[in-house]
C-alpha atoms as a PDB file:
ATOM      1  CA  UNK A   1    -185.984-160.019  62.572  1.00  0.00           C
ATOM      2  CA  UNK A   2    -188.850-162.605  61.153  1.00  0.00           C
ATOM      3  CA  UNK A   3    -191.721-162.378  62.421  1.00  0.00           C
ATOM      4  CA  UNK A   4    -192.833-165.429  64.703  1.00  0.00           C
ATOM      5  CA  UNK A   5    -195.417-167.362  63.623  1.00  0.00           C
ATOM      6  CA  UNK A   6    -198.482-166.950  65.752  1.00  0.00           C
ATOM      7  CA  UNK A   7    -201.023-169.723  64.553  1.00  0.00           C
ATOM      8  CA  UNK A   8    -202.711-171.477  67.271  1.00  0.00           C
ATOM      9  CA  UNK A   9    -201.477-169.697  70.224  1.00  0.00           C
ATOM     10  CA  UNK A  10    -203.100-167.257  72.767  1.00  0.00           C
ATOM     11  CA  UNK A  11    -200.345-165.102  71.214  1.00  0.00           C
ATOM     12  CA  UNK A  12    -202.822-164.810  68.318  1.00  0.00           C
ATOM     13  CA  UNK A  13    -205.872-163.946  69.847  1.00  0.00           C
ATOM     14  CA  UNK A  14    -203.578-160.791  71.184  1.00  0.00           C
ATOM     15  CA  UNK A  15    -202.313-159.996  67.765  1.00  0.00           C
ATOM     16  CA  UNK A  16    -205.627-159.998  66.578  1.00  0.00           C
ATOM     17  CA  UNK A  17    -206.685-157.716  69.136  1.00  0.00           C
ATOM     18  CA  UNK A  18    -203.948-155.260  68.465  1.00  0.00           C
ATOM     19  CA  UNK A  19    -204.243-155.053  64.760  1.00  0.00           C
ATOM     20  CA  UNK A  20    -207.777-154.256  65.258  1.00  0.00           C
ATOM     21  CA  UNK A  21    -206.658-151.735  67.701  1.00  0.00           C
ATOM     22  CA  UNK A  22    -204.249-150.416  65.268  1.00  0.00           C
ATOM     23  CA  UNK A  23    -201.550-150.884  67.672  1.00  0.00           C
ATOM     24  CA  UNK A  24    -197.939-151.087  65.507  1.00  0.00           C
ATOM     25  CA  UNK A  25    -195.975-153.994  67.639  1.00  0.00           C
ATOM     26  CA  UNK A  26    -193.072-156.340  67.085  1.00  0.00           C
ATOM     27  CA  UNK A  27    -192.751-159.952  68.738  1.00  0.00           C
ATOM     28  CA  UNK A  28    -189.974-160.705  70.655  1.00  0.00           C
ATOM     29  CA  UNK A  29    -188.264-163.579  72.028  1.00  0.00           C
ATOM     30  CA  UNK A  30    -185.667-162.028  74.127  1.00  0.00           C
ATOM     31  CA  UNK A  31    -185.474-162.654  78.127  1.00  0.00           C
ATOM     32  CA  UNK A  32    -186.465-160.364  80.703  1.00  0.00           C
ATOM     33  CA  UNK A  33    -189.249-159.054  78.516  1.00  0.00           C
ATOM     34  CA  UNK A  34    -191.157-158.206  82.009  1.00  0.00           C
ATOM     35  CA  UNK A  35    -189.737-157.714  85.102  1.00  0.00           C
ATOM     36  CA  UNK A  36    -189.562-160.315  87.689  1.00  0.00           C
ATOM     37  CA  UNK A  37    -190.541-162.893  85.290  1.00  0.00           C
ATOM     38  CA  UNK A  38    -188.187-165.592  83.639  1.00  0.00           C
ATOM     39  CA  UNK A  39    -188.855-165.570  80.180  1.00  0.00           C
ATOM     40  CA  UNK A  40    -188.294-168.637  78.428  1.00  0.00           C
ATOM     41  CA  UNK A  41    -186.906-169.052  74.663  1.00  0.00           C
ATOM     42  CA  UNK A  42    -189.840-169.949  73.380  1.00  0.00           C
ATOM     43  CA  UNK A  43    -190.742-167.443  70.090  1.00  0.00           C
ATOM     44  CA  UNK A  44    -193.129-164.948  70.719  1.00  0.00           C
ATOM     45  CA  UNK A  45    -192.728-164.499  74.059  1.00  0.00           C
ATOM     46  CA  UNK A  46    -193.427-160.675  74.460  1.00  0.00           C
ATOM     47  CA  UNK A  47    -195.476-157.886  72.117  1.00  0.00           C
ATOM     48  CA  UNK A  48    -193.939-154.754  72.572  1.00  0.00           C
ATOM     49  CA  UNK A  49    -195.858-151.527  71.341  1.00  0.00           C
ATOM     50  CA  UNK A  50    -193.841-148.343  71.149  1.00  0.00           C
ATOM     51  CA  UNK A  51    -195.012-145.170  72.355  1.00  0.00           C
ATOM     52  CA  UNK A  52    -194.314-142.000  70.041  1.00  0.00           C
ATOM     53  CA  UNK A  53    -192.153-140.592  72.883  1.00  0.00           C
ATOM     54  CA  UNK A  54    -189.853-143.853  72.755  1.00  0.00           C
ATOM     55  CA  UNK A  55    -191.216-145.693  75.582  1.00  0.00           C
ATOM     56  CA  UNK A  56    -192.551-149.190  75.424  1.00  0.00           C
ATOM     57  CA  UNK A  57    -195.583-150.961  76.692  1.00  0.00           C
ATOM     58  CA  UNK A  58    -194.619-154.662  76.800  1.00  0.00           C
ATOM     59  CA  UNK A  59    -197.596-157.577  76.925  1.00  0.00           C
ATOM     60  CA  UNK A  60    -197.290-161.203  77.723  1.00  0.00           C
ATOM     61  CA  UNK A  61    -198.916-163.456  80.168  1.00  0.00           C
ATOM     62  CA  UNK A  62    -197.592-163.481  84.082  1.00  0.00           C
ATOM     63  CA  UNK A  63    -195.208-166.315  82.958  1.00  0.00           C
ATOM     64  CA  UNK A  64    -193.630-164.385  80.485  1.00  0.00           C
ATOM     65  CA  UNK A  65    -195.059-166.700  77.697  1.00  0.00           C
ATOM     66  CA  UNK A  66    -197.750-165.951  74.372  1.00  0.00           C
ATOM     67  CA  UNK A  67    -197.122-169.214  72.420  1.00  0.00           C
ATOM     68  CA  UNK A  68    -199.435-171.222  74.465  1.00  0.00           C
ATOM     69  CA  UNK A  69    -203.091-172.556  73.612  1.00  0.00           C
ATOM     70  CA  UNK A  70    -205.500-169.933  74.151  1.00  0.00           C
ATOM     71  CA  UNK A  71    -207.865-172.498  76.531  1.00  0.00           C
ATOM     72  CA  UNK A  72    -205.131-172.497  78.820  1.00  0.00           C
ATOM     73  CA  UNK A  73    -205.392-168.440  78.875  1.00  0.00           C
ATOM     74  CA  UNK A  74    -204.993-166.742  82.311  1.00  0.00           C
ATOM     75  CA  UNK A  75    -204.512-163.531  81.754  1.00  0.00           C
ATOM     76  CA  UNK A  76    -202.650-160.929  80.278  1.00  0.00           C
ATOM     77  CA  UNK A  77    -200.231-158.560  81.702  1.00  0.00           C
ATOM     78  CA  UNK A  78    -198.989-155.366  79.932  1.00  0.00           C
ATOM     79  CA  UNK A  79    -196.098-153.360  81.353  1.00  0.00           C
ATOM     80  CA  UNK A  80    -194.816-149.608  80.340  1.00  0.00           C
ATOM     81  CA  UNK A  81    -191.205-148.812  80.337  1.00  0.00           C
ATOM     82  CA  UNK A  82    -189.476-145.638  80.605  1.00  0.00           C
ATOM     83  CA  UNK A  83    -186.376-146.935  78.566  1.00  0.00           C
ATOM     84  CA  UNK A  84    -186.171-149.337  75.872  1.00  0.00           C
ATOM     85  CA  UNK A  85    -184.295-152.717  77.565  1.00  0.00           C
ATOM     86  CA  UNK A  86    -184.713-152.250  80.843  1.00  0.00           C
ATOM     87  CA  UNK A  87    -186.679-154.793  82.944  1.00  0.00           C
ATOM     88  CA  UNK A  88    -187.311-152.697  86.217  1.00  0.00           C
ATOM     89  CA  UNK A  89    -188.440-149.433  85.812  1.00  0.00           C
ATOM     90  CA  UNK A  90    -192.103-150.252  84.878  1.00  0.00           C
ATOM     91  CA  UNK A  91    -195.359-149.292  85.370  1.00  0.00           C
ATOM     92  CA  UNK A  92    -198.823-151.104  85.176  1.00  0.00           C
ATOM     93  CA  UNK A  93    -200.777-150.705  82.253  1.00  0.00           C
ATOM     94  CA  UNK A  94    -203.279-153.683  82.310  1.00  0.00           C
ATOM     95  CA  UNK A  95    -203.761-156.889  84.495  1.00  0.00           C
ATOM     96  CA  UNK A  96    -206.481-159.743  83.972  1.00  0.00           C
ATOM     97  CA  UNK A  97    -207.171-163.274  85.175  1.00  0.00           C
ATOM     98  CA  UNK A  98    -209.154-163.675  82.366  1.00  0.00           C
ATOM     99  CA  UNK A  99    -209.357-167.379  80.846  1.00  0.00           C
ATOM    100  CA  UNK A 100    -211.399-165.233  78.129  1.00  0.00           C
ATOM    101  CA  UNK A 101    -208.862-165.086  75.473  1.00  0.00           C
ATOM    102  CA  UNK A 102    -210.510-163.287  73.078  1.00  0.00           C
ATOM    103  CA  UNK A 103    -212.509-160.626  75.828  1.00  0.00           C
ATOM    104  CA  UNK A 104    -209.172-160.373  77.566  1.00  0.00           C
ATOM    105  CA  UNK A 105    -206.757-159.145  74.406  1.00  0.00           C
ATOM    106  CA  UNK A 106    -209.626-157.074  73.535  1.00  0.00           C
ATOM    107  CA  UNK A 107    -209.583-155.180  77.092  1.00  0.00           C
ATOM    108  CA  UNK A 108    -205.888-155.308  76.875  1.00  0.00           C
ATOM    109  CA  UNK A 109    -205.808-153.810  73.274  1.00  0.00           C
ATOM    110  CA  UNK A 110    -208.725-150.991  74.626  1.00  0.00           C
ATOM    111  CA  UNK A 111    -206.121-150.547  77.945  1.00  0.00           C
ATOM    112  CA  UNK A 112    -202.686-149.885  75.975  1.00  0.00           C
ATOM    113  CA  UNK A 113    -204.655-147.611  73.379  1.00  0.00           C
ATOM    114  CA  UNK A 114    -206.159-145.984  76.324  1.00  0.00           C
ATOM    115  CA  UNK A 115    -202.905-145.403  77.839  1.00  0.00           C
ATOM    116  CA  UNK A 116    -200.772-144.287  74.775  1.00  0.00           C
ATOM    117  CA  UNK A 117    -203.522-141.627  73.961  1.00  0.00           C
ATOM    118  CA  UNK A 118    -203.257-140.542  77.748  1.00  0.00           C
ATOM    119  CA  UNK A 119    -199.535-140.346  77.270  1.00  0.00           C
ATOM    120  CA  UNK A 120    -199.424-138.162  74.262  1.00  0.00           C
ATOM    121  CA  UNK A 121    -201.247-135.224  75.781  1.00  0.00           C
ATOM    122  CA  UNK A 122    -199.199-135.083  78.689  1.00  0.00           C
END
């Protein structure tokens, strides 16, 4: 799967935030990326981080959208899923009304780290 290209979109700002983070993601397009949200087609619709005990936190905006410009920012929403492809069984990880695009993938990149580390000592 190619990469999508992230230039110019509040989808960037994230990826920034998670490579500094050290986060290991993968963009995704598909629908249903978080639950009760219709996902459009657009690329780069989702970041999904895997945890090392094959769970998933998933991270998009409350639309279900990244590719957007990052002054229309709102916030970002990350999800954590027991099982890899299913949209219901989630928990909150992180949830902003930010229009801070940088501050907010930052906070969401501290949040998910946060929670992995939490995850793998349990």
């Amino acid at each position: 799967m190619t990469t999508p290209d992230t230039t110019g979109t509040a989808g960037h700002h994230l990826r920034t935030a998670l490579d500094r983070a050290g986060l290991t993601y993968r963009i995704d397009p598909w629908p249903g990326a978080l639950a009760n949200i219709i996902v459009t087609g657009e690329p780069g619709n989702v970041f999904i981080i895997p945890a090392p005990d094959g769970t998933e936190v998933r991270i998009t905006d409350a639309e279900g959208i990244t590719a957007y410009a990052p002054n229309e920012h709102r916030g970002w929403v990350a999800l954590h899923y027991l099982q890899t492809g299913d949209d219901i069984e989630n928990a909150e990880v992180y949830r902003s009304a930010c229009t801070d695009v940088d501050a907010d993938s930052t906070l969401a990149a501290e949040a998910i780290t946060k929670f992995l580390a939490n995850r793998s000592t349990q």
